[in-house]
N, C-alpha and C. Protein backbone atom coordinates (compact mmCIF):
# COMPACT_ATOMS: atom_id res chain seq x y z
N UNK A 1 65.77 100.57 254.65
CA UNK A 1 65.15 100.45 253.34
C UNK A 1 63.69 100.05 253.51
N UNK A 2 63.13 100.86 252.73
CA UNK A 2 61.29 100.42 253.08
C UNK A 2 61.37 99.21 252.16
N UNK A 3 60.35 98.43 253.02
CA UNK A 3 59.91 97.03 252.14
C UNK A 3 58.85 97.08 251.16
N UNK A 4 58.33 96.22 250.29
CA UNK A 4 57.52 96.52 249.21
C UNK A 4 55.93 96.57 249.80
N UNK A 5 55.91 95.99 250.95
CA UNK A 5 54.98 95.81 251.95
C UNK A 5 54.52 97.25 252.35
N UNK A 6 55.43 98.14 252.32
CA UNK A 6 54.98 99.48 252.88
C UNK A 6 54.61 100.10 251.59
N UNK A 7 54.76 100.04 250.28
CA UNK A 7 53.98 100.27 249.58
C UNK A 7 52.99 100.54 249.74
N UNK A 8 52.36 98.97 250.09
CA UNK A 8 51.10 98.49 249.86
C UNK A 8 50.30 99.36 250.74
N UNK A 9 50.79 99.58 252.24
CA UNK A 9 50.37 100.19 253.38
C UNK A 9 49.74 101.71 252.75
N UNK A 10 50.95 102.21 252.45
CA UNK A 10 50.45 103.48 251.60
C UNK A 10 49.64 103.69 251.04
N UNK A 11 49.64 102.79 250.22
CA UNK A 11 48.52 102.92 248.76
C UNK A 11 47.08 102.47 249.26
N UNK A 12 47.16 101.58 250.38
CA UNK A 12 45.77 101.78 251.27
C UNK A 12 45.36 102.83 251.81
N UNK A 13 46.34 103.34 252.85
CA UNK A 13 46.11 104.86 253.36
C UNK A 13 46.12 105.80 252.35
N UNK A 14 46.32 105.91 251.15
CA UNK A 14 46.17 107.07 250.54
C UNK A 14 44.61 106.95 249.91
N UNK A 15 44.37 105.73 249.34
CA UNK A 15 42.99 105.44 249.06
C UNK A 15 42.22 105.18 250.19
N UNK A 16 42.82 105.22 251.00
CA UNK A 16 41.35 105.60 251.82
C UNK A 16 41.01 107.08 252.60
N UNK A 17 41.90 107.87 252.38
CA UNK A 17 41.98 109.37 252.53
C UNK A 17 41.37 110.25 251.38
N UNK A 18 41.53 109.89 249.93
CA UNK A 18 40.90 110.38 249.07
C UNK A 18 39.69 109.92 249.32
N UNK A 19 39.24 108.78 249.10
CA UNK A 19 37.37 108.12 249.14
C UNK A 19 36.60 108.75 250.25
N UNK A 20 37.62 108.98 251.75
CA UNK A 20 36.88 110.59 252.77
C UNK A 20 36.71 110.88 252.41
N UNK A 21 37.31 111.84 251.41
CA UNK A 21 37.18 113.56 250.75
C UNK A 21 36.35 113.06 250.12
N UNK A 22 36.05 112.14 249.47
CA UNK A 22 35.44 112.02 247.73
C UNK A 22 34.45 111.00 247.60
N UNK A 23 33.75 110.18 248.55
CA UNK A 23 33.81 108.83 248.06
C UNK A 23 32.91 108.57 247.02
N UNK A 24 32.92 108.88 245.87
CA UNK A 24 32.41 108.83 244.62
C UNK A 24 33.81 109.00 243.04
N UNK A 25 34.97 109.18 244.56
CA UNK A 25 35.91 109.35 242.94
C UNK A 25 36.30 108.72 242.18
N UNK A 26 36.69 107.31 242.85
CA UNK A 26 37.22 105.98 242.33
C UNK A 26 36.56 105.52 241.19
N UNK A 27 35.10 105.66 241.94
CA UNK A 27 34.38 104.99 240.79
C UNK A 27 33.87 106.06 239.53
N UNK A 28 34.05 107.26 239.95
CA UNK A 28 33.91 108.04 238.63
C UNK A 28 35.07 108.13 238.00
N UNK A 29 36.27 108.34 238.51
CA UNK A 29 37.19 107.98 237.89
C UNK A 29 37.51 106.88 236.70
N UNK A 30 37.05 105.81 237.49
CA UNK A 30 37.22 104.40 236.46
C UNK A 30 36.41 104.42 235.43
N UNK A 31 35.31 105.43 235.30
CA UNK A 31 34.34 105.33 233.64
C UNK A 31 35.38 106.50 232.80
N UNK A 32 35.97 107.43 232.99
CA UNK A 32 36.35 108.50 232.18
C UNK A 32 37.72 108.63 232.05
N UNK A 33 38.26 109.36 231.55
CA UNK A 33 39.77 110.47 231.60
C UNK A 33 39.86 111.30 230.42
N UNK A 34 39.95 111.91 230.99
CA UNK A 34 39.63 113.67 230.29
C UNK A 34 40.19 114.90 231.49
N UNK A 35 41.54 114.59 230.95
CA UNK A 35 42.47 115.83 231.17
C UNK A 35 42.98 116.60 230.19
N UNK A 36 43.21 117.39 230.57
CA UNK A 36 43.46 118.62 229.80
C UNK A 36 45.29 119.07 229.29
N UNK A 37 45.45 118.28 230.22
CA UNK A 37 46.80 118.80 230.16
C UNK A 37 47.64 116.96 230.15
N UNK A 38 49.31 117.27 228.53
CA UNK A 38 49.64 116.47 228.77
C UNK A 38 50.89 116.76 229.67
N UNK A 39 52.02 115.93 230.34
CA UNK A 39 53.19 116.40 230.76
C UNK A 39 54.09 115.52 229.92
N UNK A 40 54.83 115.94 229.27
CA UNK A 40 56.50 115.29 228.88
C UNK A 40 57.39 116.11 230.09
N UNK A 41 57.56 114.99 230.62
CA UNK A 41 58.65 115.51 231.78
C UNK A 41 60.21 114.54 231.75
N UNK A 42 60.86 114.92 232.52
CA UNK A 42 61.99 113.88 233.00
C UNK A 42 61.93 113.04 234.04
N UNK A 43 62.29 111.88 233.86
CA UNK A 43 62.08 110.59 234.80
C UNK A 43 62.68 110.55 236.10
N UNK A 44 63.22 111.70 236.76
CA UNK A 44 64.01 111.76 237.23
C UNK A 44 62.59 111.73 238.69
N UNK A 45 62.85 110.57 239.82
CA UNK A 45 62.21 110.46 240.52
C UNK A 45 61.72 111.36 241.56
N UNK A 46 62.93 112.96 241.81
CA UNK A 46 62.41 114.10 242.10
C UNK A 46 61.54 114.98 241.68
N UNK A 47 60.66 114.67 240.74
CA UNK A 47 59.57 115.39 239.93
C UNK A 47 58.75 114.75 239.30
N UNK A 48 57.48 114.18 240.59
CA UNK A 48 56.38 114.37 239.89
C UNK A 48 55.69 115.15 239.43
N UNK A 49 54.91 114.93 238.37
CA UNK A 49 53.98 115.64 237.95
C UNK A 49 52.74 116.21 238.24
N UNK A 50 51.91 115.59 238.88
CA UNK A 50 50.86 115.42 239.45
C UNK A 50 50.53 116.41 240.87
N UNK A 51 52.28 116.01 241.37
CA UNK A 51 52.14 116.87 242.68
C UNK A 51 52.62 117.80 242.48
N UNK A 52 53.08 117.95 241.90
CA UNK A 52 54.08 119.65 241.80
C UNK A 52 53.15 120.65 241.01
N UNK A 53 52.22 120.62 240.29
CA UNK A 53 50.92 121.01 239.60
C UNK A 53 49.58 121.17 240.70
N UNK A 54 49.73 120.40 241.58
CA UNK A 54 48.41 120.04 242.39
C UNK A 54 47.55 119.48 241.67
N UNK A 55 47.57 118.48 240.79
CA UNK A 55 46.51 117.98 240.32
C UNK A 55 45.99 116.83 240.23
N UNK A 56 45.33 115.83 240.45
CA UNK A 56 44.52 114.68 240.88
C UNK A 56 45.33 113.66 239.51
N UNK A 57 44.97 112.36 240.25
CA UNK A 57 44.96 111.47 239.10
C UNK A 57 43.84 111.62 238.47
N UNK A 58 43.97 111.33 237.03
CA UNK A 58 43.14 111.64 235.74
C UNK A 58 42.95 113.19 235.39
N UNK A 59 43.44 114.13 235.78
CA UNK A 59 44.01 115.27 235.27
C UNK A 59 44.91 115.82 234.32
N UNK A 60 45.82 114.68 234.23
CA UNK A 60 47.27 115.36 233.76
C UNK A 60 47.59 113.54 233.29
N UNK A 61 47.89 113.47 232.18
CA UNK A 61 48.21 112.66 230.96
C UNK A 61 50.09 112.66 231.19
N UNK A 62 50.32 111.24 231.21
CA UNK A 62 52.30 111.69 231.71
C UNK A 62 52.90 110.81 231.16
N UNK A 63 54.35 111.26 230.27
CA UNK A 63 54.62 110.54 229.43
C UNK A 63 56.34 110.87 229.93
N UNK A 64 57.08 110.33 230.83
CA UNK A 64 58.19 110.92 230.89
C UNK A 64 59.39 110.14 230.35
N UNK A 65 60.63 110.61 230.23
CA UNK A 65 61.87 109.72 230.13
C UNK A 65 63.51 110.63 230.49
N UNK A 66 64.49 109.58 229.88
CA UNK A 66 65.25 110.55 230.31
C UNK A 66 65.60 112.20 229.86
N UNK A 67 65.82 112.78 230.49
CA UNK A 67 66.40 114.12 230.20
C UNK A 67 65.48 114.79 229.15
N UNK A 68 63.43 114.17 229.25
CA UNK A 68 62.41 114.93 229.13
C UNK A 68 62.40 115.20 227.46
N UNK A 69 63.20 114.29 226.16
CA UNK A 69 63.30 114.59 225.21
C UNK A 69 62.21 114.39 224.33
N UNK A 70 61.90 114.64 223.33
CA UNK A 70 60.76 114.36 222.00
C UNK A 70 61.69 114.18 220.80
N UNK A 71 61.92 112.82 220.50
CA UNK A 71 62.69 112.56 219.83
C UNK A 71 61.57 112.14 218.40
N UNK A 72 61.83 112.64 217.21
CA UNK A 72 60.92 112.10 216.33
C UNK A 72 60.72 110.55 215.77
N UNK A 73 61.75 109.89 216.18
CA UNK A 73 61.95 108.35 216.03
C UNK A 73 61.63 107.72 217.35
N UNK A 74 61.05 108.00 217.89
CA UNK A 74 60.53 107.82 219.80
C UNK A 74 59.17 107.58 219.45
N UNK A 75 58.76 106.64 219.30
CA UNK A 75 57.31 105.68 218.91
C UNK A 75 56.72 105.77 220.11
N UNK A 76 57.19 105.63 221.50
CA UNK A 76 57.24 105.53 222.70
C UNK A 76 56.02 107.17 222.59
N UNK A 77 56.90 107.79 222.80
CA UNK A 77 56.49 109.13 223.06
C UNK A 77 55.50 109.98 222.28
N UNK A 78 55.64 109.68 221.06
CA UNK A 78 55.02 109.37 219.59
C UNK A 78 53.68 109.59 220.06
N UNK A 79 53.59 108.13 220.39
CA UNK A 79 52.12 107.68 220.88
C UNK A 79 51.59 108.37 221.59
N UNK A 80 52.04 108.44 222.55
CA UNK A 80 51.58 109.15 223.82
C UNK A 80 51.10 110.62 223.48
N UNK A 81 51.92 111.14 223.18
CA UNK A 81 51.43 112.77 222.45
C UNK A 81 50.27 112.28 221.12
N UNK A 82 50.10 111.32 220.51
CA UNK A 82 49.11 111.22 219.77
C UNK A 82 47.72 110.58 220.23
N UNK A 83 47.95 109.51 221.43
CA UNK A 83 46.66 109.42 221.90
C UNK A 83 46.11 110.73 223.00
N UNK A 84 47.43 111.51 223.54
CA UNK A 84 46.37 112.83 224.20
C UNK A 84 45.97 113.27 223.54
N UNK A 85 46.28 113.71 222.23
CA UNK A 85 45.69 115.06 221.39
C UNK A 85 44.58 114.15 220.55
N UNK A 86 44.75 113.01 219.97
CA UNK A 86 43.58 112.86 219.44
C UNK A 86 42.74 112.06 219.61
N UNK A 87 42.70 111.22 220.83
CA UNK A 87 41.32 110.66 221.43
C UNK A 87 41.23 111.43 222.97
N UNK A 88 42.08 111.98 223.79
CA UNK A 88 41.53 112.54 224.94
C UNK A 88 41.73 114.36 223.95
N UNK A 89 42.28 114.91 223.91
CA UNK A 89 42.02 116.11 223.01
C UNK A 89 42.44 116.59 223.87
N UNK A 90 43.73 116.63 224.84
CA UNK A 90 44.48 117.60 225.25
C UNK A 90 44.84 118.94 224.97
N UNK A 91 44.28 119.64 225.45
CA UNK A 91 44.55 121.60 225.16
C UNK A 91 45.95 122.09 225.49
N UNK A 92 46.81 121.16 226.26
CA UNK A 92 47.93 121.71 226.63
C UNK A 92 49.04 120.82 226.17
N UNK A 93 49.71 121.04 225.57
CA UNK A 93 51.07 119.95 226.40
C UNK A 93 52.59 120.93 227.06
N UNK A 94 52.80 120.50 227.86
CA UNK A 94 53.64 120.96 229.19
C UNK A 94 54.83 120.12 228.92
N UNK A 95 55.89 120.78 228.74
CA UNK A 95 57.35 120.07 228.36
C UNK A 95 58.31 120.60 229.57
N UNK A 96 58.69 119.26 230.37
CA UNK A 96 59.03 120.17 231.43
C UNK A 96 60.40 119.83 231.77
N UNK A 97 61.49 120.28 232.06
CA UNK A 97 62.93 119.91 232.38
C UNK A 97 62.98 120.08 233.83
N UNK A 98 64.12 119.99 234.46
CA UNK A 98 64.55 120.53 235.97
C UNK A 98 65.77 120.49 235.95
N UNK A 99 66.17 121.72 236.84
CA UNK A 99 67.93 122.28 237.19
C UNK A 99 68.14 121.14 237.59
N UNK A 100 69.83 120.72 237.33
CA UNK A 100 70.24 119.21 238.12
C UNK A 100 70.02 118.32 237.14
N UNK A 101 69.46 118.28 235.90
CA UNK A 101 69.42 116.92 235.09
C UNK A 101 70.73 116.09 235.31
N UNK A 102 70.55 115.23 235.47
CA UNK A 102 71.70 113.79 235.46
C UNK A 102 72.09 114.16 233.84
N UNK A 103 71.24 114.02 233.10
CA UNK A 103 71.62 113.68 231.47
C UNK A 103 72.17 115.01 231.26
N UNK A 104 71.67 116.12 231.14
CA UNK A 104 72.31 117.27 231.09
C UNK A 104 73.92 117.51 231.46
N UNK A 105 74.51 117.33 232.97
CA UNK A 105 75.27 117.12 233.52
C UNK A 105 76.28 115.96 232.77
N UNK A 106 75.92 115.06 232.41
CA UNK A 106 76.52 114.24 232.27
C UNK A 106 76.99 114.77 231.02
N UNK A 107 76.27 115.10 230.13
CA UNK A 107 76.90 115.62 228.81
C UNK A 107 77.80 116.83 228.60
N UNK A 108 77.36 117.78 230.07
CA UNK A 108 78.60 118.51 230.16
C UNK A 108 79.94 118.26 230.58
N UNK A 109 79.89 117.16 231.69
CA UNK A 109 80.74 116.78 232.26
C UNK A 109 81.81 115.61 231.62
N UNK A 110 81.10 115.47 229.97
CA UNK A 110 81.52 114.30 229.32
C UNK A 110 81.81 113.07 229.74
N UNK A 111 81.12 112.67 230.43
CA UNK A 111 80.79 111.41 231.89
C UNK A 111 79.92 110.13 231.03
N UNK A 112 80.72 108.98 230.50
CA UNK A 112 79.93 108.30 230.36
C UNK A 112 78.93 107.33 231.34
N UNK A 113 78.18 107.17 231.05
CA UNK A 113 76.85 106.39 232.28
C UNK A 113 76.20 105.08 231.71
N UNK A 114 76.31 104.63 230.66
CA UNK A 114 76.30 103.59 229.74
C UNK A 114 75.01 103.26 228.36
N UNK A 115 74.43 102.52 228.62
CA UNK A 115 73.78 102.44 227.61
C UNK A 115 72.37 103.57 227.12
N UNK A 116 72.84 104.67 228.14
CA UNK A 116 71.66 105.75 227.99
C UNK A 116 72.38 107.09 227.16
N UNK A 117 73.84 106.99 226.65
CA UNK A 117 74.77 107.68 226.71
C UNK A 117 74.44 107.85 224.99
N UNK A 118 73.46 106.79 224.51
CA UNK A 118 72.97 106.95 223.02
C UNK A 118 71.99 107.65 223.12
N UNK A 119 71.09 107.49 224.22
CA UNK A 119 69.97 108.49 224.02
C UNK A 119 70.14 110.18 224.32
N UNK A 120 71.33 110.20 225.11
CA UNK A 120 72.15 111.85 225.42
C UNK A 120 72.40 112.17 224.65
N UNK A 121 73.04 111.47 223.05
CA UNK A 121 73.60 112.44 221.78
C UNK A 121 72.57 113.42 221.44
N UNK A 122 71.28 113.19 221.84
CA UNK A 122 70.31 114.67 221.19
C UNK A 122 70.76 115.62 222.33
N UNK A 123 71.30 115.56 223.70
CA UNK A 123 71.56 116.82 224.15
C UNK A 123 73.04 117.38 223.42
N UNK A 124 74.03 116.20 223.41
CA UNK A 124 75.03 116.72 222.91
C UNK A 124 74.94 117.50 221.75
N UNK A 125 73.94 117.29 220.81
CA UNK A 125 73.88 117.88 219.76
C UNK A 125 72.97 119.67 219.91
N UNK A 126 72.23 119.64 220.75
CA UNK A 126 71.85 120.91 221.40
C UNK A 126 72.92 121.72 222.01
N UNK A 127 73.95 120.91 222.57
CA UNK A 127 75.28 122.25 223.44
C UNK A 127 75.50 122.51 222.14
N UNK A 128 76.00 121.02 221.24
CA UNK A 128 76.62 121.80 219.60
C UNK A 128 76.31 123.24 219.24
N UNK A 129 74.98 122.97 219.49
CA UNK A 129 74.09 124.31 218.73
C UNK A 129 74.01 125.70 219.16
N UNK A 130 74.01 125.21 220.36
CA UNK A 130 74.05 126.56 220.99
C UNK A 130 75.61 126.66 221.84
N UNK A 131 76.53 126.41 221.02
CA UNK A 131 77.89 126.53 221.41
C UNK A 131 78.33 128.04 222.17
N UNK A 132 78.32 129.05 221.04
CA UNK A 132 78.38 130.20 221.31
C UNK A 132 77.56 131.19 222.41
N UNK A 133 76.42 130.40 223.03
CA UNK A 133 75.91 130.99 224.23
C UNK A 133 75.97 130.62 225.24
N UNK A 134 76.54 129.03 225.53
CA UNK A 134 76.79 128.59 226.54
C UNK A 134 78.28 129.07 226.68
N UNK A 135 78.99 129.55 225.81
CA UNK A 135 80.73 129.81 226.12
C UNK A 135 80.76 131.06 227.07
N UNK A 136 79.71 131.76 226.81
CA UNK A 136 79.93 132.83 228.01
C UNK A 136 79.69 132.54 229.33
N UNK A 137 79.64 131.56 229.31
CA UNK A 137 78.89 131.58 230.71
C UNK A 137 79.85 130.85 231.69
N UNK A 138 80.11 131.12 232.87
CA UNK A 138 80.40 130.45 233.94
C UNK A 138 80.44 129.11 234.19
N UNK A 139 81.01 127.59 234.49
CA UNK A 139 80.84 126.63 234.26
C UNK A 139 79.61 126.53 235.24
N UNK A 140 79.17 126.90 236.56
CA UNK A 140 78.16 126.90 237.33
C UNK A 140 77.21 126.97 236.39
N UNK A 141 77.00 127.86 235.62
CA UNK A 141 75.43 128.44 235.64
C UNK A 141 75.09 127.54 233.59
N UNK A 142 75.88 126.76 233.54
CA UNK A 142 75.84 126.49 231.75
C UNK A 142 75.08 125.34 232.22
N UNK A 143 74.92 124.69 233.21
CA UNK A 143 73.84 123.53 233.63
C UNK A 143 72.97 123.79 233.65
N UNK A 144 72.12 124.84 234.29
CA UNK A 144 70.84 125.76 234.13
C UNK A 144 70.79 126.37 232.83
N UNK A 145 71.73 126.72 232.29
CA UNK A 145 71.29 127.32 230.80
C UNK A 145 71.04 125.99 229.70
N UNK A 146 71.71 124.48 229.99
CA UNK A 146 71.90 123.60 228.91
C UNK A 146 70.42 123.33 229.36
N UNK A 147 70.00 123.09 230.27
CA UNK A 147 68.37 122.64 230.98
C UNK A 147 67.67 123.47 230.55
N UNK A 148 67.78 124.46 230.11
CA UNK A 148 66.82 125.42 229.81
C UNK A 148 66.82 125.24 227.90
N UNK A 149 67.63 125.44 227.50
CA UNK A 149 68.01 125.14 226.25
C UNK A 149 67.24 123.78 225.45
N UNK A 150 67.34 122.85 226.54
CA UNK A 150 67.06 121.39 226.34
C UNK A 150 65.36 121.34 226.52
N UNK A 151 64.97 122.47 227.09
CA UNK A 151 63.05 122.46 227.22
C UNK A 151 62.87 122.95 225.97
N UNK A 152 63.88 123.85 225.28
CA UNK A 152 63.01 124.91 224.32
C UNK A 152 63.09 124.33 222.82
N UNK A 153 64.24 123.20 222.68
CA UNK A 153 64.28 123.06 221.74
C UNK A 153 63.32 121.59 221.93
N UNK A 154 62.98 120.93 222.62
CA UNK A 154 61.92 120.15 222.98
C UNK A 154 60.58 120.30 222.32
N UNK A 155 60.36 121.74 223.39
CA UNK A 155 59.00 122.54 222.47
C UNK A 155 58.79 122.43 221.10
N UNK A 156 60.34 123.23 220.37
CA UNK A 156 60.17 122.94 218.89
C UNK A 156 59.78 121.51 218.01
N UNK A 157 60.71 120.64 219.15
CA UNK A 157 60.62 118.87 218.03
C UNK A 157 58.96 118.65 218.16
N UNK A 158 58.32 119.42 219.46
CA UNK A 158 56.85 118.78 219.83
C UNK A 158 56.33 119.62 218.68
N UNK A 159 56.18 121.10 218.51
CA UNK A 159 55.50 121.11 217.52
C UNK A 159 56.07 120.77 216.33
N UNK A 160 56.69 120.44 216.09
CA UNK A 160 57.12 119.66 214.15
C UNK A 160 56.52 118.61 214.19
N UNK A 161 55.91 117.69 215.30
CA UNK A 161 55.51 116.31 215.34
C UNK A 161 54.49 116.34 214.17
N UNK A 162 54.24 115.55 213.61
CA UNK A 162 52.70 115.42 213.30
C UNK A 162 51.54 115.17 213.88
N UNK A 163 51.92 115.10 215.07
CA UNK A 163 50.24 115.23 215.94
C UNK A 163 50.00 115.93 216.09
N UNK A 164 50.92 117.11 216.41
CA UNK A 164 50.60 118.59 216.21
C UNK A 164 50.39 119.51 214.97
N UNK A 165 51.15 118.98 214.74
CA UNK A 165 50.93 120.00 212.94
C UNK A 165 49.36 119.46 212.52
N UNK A 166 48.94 118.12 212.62
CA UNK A 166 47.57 118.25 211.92
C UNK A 166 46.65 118.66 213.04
N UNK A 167 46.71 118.87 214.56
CA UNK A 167 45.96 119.28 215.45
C UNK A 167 45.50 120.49 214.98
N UNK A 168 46.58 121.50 214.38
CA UNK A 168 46.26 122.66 214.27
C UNK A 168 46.01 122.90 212.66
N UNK A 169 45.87 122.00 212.14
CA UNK A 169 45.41 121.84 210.86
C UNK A 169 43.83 121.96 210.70
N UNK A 170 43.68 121.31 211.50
CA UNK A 170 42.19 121.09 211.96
C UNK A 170 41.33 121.79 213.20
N UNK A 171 42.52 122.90 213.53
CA UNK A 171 42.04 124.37 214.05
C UNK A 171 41.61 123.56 215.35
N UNK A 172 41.82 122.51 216.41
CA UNK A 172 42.03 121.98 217.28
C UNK A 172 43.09 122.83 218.28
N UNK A 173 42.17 123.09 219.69
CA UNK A 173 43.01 124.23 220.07
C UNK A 173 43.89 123.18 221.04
N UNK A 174 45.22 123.93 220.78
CA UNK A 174 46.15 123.14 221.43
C UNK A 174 47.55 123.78 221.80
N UNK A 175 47.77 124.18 222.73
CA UNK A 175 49.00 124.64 222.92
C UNK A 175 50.36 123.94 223.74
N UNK A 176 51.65 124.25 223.09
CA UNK A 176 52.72 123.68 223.96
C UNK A 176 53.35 124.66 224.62
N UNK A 177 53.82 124.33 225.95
CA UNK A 177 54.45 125.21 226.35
C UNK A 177 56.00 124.36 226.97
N UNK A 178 57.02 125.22 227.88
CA UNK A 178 58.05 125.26 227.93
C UNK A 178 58.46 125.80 229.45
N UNK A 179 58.60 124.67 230.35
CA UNK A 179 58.85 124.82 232.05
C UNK A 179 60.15 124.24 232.15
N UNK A 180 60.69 124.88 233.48
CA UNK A 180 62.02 124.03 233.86
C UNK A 180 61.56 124.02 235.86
N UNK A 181 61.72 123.22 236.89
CA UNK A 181 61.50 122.64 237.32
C UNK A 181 62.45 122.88 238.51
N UNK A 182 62.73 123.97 239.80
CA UNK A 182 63.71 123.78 240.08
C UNK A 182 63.85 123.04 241.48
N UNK A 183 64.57 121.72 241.68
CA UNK A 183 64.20 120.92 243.29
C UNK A 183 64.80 121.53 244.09
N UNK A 184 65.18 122.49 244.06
CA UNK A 184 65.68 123.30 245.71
C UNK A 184 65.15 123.85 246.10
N UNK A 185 63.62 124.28 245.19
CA UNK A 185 62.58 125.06 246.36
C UNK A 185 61.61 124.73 245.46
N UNK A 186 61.04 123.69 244.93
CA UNK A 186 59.84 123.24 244.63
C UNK A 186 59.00 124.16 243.56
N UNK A 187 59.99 125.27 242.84
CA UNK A 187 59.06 126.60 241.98
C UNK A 187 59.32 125.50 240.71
N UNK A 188 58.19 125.93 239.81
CA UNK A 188 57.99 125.85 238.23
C UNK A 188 58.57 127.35 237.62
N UNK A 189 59.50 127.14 237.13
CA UNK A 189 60.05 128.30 235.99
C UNK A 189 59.48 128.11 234.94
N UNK A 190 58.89 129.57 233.92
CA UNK A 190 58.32 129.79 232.97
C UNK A 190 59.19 130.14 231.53
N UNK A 191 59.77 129.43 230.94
CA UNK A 191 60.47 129.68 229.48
C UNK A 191 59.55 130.92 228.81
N UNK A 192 58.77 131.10 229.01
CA UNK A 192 57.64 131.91 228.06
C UNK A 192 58.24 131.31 226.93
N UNK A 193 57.80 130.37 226.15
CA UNK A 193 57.58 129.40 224.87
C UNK A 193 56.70 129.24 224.73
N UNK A 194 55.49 129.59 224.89
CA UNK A 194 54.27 128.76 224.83
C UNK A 194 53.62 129.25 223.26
N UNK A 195 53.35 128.02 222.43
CA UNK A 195 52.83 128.02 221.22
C UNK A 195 51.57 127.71 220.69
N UNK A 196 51.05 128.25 219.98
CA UNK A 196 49.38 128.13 220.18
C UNK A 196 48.82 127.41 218.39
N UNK A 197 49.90 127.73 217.12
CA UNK A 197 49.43 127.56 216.22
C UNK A 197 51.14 127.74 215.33
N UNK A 198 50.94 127.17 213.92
CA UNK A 198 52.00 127.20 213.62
C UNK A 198 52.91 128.39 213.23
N UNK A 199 51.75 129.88 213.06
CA UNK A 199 52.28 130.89 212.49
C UNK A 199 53.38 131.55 213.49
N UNK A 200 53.42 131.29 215.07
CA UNK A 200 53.33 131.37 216.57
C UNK A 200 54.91 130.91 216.45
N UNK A 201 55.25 129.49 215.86
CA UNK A 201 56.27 128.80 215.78
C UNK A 201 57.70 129.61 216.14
N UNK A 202 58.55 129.83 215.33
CA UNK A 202 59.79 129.91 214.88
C UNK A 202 59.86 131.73 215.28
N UNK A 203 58.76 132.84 215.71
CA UNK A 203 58.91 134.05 216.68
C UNK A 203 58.76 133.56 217.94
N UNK A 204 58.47 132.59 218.75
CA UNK A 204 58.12 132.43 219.95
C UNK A 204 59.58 131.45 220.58
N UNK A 205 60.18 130.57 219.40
CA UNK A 205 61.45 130.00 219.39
C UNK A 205 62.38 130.61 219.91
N UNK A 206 62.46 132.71 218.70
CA UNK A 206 63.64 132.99 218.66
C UNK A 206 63.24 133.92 220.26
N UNK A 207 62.27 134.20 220.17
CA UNK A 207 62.29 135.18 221.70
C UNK A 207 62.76 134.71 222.52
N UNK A 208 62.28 133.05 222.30
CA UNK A 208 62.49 132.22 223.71
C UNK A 208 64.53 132.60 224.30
N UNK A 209 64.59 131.78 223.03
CA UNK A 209 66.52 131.72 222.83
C UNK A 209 67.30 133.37 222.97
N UNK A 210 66.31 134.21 222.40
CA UNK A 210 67.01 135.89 223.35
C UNK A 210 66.76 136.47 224.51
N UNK A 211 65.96 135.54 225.45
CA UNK A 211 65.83 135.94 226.22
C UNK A 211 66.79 135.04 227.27
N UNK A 212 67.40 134.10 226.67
CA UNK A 212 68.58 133.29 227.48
C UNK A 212 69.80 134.24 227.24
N UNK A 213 69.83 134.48 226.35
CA UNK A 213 71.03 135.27 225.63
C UNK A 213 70.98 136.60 226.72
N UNK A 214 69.80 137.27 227.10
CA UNK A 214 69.63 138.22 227.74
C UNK A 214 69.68 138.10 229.49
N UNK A 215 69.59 136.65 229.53
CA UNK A 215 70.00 136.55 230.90
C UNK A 215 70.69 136.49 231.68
């Protein structure tokens, strides 16, 4: 078991490997942040953000939890999607799942895990929904389809938010999009969800959801 000590070791050697490459970043870093992109991801300690993107600290804005949800009563998350978009002015937000969710799994597997098993009823209520397309499927492959399912309807709760709806009220360019994440070979899968404005909404939804149907 590494000690907390090797942390520390790290986090020296890594700062002092960037300040080689850079040595002006730290300290430009510490006046600004202005990234472009936010991530809602899942907490799941196999997927960072940062690295799986290639992108630096102060790039990428990260707001994760379990099983990557946007819950509209989530103040937590709330926030976070409201201070990117309207004091850093995030152009993107990136909703991202990965094959293998624990929470996913667990809700198929009807596996209780305990006091997180309240925050899973929004997936349970997504198999609800999409009952009839997960029944065709193979018990293998309905984990990758509930994960996939679980990004797109994500997408949707992000744009109903109101940080979004008045972003694009105010013709603030801003788009969400819709990734799934897979750890057995390090690829980003593309939902093609990506939403740019509200008219965009509820055709970019249903393509999304026929093109699962089509898979």
């Amino acid at each position: 078991m590494k000690s907390i000590q090797t942390l520390f070791d790290n986090n020296r050697q890594w700062a002092s490997k960037v300040s080689r490459a850079d040595p002006a970043f730290f300290e430009t870093l510490s006046h600004q942040q202005a990234p472009e992109y936010l991530w809602i991801g899942c907490s799941d300690s196999r997927v960072p953000a940062n690295e799986l993107i290639g992108l630096l600290p102060g790039e990428v804005f990260v707001h994760r939890n379990v099983a990557n949800l946007i819950v509209h009563s989530d103040l937590n998350c709330l926030s976070t999607m409201q201070y990117g978009v309207d004091v850093l002015a995030v152009k993107h937000i990136i909703v991202c799942g990965h094959y293998g969710c624990g929470g996913v799994n667990a809700v198929l597997q009807g596996r209780r895990v305990g006091l997180v098993d309240n925050w899973l009823r929004h997936i349970h209520d997504i198999r609800q929904k999409h009952t009839s397309l997960l029944a065709t499927l193979p018990n293998e492959l309905q984990s990758e389809r509930l994960c996939e399912l679980n990004v797109i309807e994500q997408v949707l709760n992000a744009c109903q938010t109101t940080v979004v709806q008045d972003a694009w009220l105010r013709q603030q360019p801003l788009k969400v999009h819709g990734w799934v994440y897979r750890l057995s070979n390090g690829l980003l899968h593309n939902l093609n969800v990506s939403i740019s404005c509200q008219e965009e909404l509820l055709d970019r939804y249903q393509d999304a959801l026929s093109a699962l149907v089509r898979a």
